[in-house]
C-alpha atoms as a PDB file:
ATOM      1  CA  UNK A   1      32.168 -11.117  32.400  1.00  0.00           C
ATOM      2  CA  UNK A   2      35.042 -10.929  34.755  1.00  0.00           C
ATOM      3  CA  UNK A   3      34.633  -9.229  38.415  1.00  0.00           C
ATOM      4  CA  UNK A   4      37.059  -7.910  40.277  1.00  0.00           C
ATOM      5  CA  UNK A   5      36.212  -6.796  43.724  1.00  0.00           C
ATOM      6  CA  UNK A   6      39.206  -4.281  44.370  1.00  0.00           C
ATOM      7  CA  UNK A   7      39.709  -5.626  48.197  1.00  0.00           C
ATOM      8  CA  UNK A   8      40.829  -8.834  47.119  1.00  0.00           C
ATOM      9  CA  UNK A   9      43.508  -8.276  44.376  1.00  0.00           C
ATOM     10  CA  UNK A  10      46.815  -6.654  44.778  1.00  0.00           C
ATOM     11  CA  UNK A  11      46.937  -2.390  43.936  1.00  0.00           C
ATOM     12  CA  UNK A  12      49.253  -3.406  40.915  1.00  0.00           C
ATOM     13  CA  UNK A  13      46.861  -5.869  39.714  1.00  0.00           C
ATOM     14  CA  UNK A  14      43.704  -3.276  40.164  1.00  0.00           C
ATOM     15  CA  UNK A  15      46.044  -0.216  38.876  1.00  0.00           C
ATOM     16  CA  UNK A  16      46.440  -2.415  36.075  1.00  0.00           C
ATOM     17  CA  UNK A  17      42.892  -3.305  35.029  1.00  0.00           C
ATOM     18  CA  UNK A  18      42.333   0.388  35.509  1.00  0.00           C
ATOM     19  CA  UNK A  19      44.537   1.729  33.402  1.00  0.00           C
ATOM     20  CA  UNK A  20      43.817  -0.390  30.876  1.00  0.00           C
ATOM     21  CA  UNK A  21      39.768   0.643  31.048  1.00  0.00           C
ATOM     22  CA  UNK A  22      39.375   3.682  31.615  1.00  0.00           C
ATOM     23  CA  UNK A  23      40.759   5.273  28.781  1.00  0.00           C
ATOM     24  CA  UNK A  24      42.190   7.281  26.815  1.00  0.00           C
ATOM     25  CA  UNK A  25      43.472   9.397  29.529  1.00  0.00           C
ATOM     26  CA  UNK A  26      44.315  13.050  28.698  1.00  0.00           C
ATOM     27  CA  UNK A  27      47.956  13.906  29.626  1.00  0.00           C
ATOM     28  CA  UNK A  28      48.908  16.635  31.688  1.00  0.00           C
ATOM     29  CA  UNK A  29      52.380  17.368  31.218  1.00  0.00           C
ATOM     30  CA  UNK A  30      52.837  19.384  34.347  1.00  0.00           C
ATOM     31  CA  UNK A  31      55.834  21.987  35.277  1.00  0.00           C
ATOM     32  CA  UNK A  32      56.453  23.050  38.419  1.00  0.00           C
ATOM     33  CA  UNK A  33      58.979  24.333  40.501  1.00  0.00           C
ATOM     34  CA  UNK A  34      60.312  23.680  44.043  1.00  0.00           C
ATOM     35  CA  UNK A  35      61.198  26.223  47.134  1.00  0.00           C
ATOM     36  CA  UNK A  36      64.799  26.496  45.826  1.00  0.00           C
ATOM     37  CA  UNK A  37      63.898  27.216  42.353  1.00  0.00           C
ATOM     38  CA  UNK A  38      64.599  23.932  40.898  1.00  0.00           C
ATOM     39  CA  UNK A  39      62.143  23.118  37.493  1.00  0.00           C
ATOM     40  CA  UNK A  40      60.581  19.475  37.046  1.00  0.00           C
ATOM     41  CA  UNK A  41      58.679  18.456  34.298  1.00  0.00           C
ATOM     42  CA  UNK A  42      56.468  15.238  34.014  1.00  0.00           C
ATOM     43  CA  UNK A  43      53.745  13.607  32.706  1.00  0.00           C
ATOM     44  CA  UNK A  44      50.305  12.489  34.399  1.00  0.00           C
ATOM     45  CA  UNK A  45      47.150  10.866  32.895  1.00  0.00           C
ATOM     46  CA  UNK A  46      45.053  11.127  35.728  1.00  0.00           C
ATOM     47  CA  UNK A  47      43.838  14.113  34.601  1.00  0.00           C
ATOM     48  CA  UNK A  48      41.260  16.230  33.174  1.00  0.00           C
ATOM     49  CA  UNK A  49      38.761  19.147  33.127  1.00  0.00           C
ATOM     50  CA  UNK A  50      36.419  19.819  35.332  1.00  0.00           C
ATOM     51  CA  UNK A  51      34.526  23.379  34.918  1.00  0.00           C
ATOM     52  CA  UNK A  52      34.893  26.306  33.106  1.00  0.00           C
ATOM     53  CA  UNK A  53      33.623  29.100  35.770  1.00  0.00           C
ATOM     54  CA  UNK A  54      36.344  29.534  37.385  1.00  0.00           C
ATOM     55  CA  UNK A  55      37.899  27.548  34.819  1.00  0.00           C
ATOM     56  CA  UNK A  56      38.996  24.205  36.553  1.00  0.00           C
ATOM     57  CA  UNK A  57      41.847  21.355  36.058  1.00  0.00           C
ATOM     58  CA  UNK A  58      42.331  18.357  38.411  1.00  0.00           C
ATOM     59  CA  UNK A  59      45.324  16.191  37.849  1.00  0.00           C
ATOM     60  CA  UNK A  60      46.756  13.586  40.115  1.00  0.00           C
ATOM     61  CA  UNK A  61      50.735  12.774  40.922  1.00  0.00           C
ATOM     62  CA  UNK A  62      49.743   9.079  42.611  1.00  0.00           C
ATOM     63  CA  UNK A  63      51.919   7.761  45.264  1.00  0.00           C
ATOM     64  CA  UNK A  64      54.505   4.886  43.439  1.00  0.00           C
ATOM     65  CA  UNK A  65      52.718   1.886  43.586  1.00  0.00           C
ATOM     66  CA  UNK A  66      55.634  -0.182  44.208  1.00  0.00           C
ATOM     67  CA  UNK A  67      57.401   1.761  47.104  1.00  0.00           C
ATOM     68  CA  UNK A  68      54.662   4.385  48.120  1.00  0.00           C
ATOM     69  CA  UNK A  69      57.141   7.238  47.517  1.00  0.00           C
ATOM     70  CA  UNK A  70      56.063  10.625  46.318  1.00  0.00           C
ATOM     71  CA  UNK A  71      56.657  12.190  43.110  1.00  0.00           C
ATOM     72  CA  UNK A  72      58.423  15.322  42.722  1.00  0.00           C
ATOM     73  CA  UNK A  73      55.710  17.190  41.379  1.00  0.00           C
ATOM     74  CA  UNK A  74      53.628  16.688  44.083  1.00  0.00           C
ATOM     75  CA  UNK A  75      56.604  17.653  46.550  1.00  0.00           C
ATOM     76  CA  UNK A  76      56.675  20.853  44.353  1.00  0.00           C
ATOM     77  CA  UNK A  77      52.974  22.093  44.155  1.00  0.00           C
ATOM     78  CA  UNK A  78      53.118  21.520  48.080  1.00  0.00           C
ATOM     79  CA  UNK A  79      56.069  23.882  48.567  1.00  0.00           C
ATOM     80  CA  UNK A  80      55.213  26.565  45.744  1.00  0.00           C
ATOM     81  CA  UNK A  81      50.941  26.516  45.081  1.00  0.00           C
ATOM     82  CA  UNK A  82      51.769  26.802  41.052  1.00  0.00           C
ATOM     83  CA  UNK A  83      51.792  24.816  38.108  1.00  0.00           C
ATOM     84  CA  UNK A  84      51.954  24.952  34.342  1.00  0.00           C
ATOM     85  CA  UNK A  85      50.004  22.548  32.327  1.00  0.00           C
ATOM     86  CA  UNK A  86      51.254  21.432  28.881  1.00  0.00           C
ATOM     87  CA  UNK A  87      48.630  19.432  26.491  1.00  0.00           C
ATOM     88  CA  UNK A  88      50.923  16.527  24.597  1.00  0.00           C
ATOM     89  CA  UNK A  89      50.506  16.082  20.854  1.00  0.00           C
ATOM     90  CA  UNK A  90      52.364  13.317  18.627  1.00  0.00           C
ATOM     91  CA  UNK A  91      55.105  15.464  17.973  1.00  0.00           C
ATOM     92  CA  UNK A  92      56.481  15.679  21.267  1.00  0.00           C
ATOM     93  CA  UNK A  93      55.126  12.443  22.682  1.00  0.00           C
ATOM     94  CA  UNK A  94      58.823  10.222  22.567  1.00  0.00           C
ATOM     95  CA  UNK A  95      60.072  13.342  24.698  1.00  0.00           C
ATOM     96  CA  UNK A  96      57.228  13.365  27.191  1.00  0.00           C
ATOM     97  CA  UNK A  97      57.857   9.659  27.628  1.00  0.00           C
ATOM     98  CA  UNK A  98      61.744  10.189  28.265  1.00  0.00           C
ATOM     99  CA  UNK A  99      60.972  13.442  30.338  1.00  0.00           C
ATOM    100  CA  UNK A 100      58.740  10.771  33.137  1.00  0.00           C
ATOM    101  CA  UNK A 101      62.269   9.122  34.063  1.00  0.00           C
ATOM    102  CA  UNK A 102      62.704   9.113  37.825  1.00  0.00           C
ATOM    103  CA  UNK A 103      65.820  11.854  37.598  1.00  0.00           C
ATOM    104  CA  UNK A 104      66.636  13.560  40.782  1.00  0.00           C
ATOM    105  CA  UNK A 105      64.631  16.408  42.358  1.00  0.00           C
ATOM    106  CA  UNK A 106      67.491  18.612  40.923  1.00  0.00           C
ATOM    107  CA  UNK A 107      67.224  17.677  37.695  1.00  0.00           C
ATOM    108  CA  UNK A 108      65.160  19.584  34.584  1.00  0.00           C
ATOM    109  CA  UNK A 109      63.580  17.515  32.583  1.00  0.00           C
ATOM    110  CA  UNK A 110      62.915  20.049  30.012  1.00  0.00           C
ATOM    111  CA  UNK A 111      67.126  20.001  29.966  1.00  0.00           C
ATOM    112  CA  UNK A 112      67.048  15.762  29.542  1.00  0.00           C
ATOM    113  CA  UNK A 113      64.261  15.853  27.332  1.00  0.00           C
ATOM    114  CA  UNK A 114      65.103  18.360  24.896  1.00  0.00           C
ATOM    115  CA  UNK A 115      62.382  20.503  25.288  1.00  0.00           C
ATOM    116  CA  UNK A 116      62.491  24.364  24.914  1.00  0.00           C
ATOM    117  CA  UNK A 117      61.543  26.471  28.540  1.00  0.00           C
ATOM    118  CA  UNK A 118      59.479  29.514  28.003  1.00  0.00           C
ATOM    119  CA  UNK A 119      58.895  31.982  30.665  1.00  0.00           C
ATOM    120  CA  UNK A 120      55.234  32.119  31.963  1.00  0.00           C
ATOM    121  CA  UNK A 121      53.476  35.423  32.038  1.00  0.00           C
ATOM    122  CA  UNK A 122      51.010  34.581  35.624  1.00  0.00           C
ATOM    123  CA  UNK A 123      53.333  32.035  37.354  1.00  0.00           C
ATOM    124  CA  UNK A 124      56.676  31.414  37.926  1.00  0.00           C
ATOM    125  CA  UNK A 125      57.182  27.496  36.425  1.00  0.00           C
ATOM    126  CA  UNK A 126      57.607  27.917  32.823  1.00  0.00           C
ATOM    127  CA  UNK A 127      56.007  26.300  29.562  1.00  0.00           C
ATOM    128  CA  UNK A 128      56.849  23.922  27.300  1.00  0.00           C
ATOM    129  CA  UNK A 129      57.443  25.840  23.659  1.00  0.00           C
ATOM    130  CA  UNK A 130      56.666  23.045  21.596  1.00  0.00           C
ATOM    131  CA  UNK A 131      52.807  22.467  23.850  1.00  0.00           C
ATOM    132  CA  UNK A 132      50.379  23.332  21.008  1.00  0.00           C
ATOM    133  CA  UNK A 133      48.302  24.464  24.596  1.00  0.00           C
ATOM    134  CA  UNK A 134      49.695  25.595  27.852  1.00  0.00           C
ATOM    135  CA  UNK A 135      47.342  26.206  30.869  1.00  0.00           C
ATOM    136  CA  UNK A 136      49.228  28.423  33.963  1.00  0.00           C
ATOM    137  CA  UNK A 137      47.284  28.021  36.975  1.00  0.00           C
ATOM    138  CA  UNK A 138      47.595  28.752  40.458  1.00  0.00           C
ATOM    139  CA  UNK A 139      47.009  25.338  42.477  1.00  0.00           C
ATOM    140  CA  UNK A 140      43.603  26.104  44.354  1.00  0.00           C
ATOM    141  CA  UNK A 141      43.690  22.628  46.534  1.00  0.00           C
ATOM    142  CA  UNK A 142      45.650  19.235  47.029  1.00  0.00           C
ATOM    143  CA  UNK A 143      43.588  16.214  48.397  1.00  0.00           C
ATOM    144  CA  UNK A 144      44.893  13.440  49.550  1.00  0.00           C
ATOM    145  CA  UNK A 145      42.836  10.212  49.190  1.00  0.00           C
ATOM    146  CA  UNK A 146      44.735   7.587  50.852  1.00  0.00           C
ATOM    147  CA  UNK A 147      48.690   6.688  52.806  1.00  0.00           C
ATOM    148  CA  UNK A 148      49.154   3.444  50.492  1.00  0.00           C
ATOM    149  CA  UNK A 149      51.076   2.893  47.252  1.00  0.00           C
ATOM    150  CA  UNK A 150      48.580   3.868  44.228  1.00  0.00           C
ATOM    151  CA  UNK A 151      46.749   6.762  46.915  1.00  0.00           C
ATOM    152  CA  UNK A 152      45.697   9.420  44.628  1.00  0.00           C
ATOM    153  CA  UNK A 153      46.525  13.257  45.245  1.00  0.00           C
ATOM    154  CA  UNK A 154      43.878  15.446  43.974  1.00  0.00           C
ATOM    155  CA  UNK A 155      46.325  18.508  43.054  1.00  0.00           C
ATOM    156  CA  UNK A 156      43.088  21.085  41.995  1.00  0.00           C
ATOM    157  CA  UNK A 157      43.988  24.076  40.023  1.00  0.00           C
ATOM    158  CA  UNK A 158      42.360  27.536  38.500  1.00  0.00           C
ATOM    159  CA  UNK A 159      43.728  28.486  34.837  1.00  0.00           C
ATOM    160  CA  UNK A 160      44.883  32.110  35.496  1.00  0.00           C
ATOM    161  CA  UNK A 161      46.330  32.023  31.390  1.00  0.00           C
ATOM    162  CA  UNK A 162      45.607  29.893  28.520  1.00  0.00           C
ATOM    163  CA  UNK A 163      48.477  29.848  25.015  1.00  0.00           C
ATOM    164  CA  UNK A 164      47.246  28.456  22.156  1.00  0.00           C
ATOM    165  CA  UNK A 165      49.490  27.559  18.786  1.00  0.00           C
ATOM    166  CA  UNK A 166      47.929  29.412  15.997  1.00  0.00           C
ATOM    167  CA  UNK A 167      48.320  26.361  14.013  1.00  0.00           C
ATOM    168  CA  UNK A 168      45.615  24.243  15.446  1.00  0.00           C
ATOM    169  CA  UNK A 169      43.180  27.542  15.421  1.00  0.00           C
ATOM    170  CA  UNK A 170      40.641  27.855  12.359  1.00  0.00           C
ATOM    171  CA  UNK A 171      39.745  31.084  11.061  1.00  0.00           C
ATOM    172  CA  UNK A 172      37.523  32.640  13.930  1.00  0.00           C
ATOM    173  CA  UNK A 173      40.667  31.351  16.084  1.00  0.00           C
ATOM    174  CA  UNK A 174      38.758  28.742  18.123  1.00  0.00           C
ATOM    175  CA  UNK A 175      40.694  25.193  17.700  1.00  0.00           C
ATOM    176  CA  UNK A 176      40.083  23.226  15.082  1.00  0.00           C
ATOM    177  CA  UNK A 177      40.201  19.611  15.588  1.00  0.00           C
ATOM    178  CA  UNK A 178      41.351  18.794  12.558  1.00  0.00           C
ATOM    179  CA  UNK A 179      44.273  20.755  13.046  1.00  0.00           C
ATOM    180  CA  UNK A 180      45.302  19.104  15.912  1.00  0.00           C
ATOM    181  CA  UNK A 181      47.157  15.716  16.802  1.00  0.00           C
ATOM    182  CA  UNK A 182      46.816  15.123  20.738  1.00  0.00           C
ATOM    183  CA  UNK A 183      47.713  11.544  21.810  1.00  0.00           C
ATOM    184  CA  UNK A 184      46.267   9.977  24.765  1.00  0.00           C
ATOM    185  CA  UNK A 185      47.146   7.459  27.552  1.00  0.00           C
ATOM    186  CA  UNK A 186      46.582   4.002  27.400  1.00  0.00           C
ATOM    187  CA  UNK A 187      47.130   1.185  29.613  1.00  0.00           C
ATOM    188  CA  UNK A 188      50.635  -0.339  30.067  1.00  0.00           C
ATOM    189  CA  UNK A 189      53.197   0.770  27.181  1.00  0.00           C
ATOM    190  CA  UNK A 190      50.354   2.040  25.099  1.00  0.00           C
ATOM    191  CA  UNK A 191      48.780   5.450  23.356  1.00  0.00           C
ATOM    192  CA  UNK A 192      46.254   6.442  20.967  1.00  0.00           C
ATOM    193  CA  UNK A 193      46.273   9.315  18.390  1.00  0.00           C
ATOM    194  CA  UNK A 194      43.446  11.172  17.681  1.00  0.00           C
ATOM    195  CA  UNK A 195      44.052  12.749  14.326  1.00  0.00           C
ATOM    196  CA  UNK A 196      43.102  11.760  10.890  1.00  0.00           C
ATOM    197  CA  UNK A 197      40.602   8.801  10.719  1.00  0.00           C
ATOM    198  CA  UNK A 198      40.034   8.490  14.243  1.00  0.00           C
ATOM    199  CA  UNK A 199      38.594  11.464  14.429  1.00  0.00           C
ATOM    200  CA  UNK A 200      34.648  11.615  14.262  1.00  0.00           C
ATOM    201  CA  UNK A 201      31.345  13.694  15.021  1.00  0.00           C
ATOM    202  CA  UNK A 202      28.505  12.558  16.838  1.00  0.00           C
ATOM    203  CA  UNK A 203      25.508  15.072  16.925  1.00  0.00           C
ATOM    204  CA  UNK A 204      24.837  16.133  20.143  1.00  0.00           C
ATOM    205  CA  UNK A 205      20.940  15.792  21.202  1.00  0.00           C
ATOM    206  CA  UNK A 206      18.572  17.856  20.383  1.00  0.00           C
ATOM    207  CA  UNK A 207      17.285  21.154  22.431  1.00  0.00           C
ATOM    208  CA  UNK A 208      14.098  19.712  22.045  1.00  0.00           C
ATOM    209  CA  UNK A 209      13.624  16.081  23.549  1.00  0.00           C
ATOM    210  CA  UNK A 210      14.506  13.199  20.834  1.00  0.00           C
ATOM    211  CA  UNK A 211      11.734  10.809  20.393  1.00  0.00           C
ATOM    212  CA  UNK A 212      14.225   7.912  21.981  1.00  0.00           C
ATOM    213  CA  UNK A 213      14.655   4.489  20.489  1.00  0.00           C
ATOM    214  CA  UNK A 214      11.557   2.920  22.322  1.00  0.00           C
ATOM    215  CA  UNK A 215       9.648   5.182  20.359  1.00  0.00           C
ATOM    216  CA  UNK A 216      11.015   3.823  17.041  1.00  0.00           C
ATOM    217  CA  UNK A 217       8.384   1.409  15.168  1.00  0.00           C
ATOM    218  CA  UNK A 218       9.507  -2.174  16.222  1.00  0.00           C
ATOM    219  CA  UNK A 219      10.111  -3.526  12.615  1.00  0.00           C
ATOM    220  CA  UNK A 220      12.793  -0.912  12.346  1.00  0.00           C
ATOM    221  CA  UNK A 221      14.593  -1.640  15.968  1.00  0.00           C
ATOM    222  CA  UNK A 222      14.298  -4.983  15.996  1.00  0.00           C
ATOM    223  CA  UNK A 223      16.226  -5.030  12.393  1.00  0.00           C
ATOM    224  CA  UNK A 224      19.313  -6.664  12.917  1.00  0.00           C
ATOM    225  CA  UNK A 225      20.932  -4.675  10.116  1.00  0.00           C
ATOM    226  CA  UNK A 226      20.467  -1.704  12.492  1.00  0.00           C
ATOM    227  CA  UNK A 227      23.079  -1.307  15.218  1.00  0.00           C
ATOM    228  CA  UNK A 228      22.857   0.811  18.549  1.00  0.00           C
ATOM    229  CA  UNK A 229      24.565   3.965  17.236  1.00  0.00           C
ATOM    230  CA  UNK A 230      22.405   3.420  14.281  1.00  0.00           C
ATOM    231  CA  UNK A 231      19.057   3.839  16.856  1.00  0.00           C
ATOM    232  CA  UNK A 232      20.917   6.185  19.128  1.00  0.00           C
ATOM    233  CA  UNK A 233      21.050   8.197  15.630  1.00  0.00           C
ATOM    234  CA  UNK A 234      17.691   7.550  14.948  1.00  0.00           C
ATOM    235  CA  UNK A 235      15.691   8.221  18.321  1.00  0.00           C
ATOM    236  CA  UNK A 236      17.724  11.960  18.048  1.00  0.00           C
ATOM    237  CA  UNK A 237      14.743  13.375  16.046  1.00  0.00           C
ATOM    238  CA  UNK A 238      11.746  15.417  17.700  1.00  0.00           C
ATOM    239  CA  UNK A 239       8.538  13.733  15.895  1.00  0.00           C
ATOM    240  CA  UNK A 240       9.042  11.134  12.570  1.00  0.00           C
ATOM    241  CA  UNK A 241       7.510  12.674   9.358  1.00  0.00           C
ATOM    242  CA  UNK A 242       4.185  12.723   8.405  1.00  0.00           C
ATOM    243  CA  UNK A 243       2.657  10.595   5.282  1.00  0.00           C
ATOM    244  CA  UNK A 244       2.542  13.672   3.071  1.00  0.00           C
ATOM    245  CA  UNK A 245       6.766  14.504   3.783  1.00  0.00           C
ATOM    246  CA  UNK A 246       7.313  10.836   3.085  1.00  0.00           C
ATOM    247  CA  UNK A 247       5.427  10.635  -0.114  1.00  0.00           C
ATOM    248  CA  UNK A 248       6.975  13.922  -1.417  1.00  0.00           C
ATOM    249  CA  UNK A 249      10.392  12.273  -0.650  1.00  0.00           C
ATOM    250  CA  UNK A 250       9.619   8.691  -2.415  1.00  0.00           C
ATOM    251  CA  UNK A 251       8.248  10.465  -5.383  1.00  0.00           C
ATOM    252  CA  UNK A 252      12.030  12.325  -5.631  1.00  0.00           C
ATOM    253  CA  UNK A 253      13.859   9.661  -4.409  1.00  0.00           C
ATOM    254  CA  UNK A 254      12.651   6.168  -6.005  1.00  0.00           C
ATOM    255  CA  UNK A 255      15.742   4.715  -5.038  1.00  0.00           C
ATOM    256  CA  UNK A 256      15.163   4.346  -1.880  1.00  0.00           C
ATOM    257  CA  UNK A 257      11.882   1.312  -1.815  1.00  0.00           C
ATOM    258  CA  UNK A 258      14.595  -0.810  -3.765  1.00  0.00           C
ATOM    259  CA  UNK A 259      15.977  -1.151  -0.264  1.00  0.00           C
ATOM    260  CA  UNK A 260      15.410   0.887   2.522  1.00  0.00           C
ATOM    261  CA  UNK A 261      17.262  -0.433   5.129  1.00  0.00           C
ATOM    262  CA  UNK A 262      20.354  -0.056   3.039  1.00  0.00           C
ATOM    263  CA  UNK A 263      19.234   3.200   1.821  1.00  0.00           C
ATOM    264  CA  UNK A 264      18.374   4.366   5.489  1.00  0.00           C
ATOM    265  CA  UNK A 265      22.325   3.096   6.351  1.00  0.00           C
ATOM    266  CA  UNK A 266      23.470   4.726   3.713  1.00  0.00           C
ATOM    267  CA  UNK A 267      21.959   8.638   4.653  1.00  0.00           C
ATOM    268  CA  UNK A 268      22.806   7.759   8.298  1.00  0.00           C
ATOM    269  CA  UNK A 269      26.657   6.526   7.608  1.00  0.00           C
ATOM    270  CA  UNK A 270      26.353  10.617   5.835  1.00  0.00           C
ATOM    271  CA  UNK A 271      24.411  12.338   8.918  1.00  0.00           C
ATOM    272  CA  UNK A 272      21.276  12.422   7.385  1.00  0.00           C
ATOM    273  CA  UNK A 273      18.853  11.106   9.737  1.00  0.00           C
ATOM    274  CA  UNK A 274      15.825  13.070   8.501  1.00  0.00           C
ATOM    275  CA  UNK A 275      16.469  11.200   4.450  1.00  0.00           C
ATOM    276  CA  UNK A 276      16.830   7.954   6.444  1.00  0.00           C
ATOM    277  CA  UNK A 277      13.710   8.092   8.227  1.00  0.00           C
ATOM    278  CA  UNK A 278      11.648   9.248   5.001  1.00  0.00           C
ATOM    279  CA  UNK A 279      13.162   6.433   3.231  1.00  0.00           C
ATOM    280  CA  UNK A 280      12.475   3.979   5.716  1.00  0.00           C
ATOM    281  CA  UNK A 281       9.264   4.483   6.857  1.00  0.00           C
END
């Protein structure tokens, strides 16, 4: 494994790795305004989440690595405490790229980037109309972590307002994630899409404590057929079955002592864990 102790590389070399690691990055596709009125629009991936009560976004306008100049967003949010936050799908994503172009302060990127301005409702930068989600906030805090190139600038911010497109809400009109198409940040010149096959559910635990892979019989975790998320999967039960649940299941299911392990991969490739212990054990 390769270590890199960040005090003896260069920041582009570190910003670099990092980038390239931790990811996907959420973008926040920020739009603010300055003291004279002037709209800028741009796109960060140091961002995210980070409560719900009050409800709480953190996104970061870094100083330029190669010339440790400021960006204009973080100019703005200093002179006027308010921000809109625009969530980027795949149909908007060439524009968000083009709209990250180092125009002047007096330029609008929603103007170069063909993007349609909407008037807020809470705050005075406006929203982008094609954001399938908008977040207005009022800009709580700004941090600044360092004076170099790469420092970070903790811009913290309350959602006063949340828009959501009706088409990514199911029929109780909570978002459905198969409605949606957000891309993410990469490192370097690349993105990911999750939509369509990259999409995928993992169980969260149980209320009640899962009986945890060290608690699995041996002959069943040391099985090479079985991989971690298979035993992740597999430790998420409260207590195995008892003898009389798993003779009442082989009795209906004969199938399965042809070949349990592949049986037991089988139910768990479907999300039955509770069929995959029965059969297995």
């Amino acid at each position: 494994m390769k270590t890199i102790n960040p005090k003896e590389v260069s920041v582009g070399m570190l910003h670099g790795y990092l980038l390239a690691a931790i990811a996907p990055r959420p973008i926040a596709f920020a739009s603010t305004i300055d003291k004279a009125g002037n709209v800028n629009l741009s796109p960060f991936s140091f961002f995210n989440v980070f409560g719900s009560n009050p409800p709480t976004l953190i996104f970061s306008p870094n100083n330029r690595v190669r010339d440790n100049s400021s960006k204009h967003t973080l100019e703005n949010v200093l002179e006027h405490d308010e921000v809109v936050i625009n969530m980027v799908d795949y149909a908007m994503v060439e524009q968000m790229s083009l709209s990250s172009c180092e125009y002047t302060k007096e330029t609008n990127e929603f103007d170069k980037a063909g993007l349609t301005s909407i008037a807020s409702t809470m705050v005075q930068p406006p929203r982008v109309g094609e954001a399938k989600a908008a977040f207005e906030c009022k800009v709580k805090q700004i941090i600044h972590m360092g004076e170099g190139g790469g420092a970070a600038n903790l811009v913290i911010c309350e959602v006063l307002l949340a828009h959501f497109s009706e088409d990514i809400l199911n029929e109780n009109g909570f978002i459905d994630q198969t409605k949606t198409d957000w891309v993410a940040r990469m490192g370097g010149d690349w993105y990911c899409r999750a939509s369509g096959s990259a999409l995928f559910e993992v169980p969260k635990p149980n209320l009640k404590l899962g009986i945890g892979v060290d608690n699995i019989p041996a002959h069943i975790r040391q099985n090479p057929a079985f991989t971690g998320n298979d035993l992740g999967r597999l430790g998420n039960i409260e207590r195995l079955p008892t003898p009389e649940e798993i003779n009442a299941f082989k009795q209906e299911h004969p199938e399965c002592a042809e070949n349990p392990v592949e049986f037991a991969k089988q139910q768990l490739a479907i999300g039955n864990v509770w069929a995959a212990w029965l059969g297995l054990l």
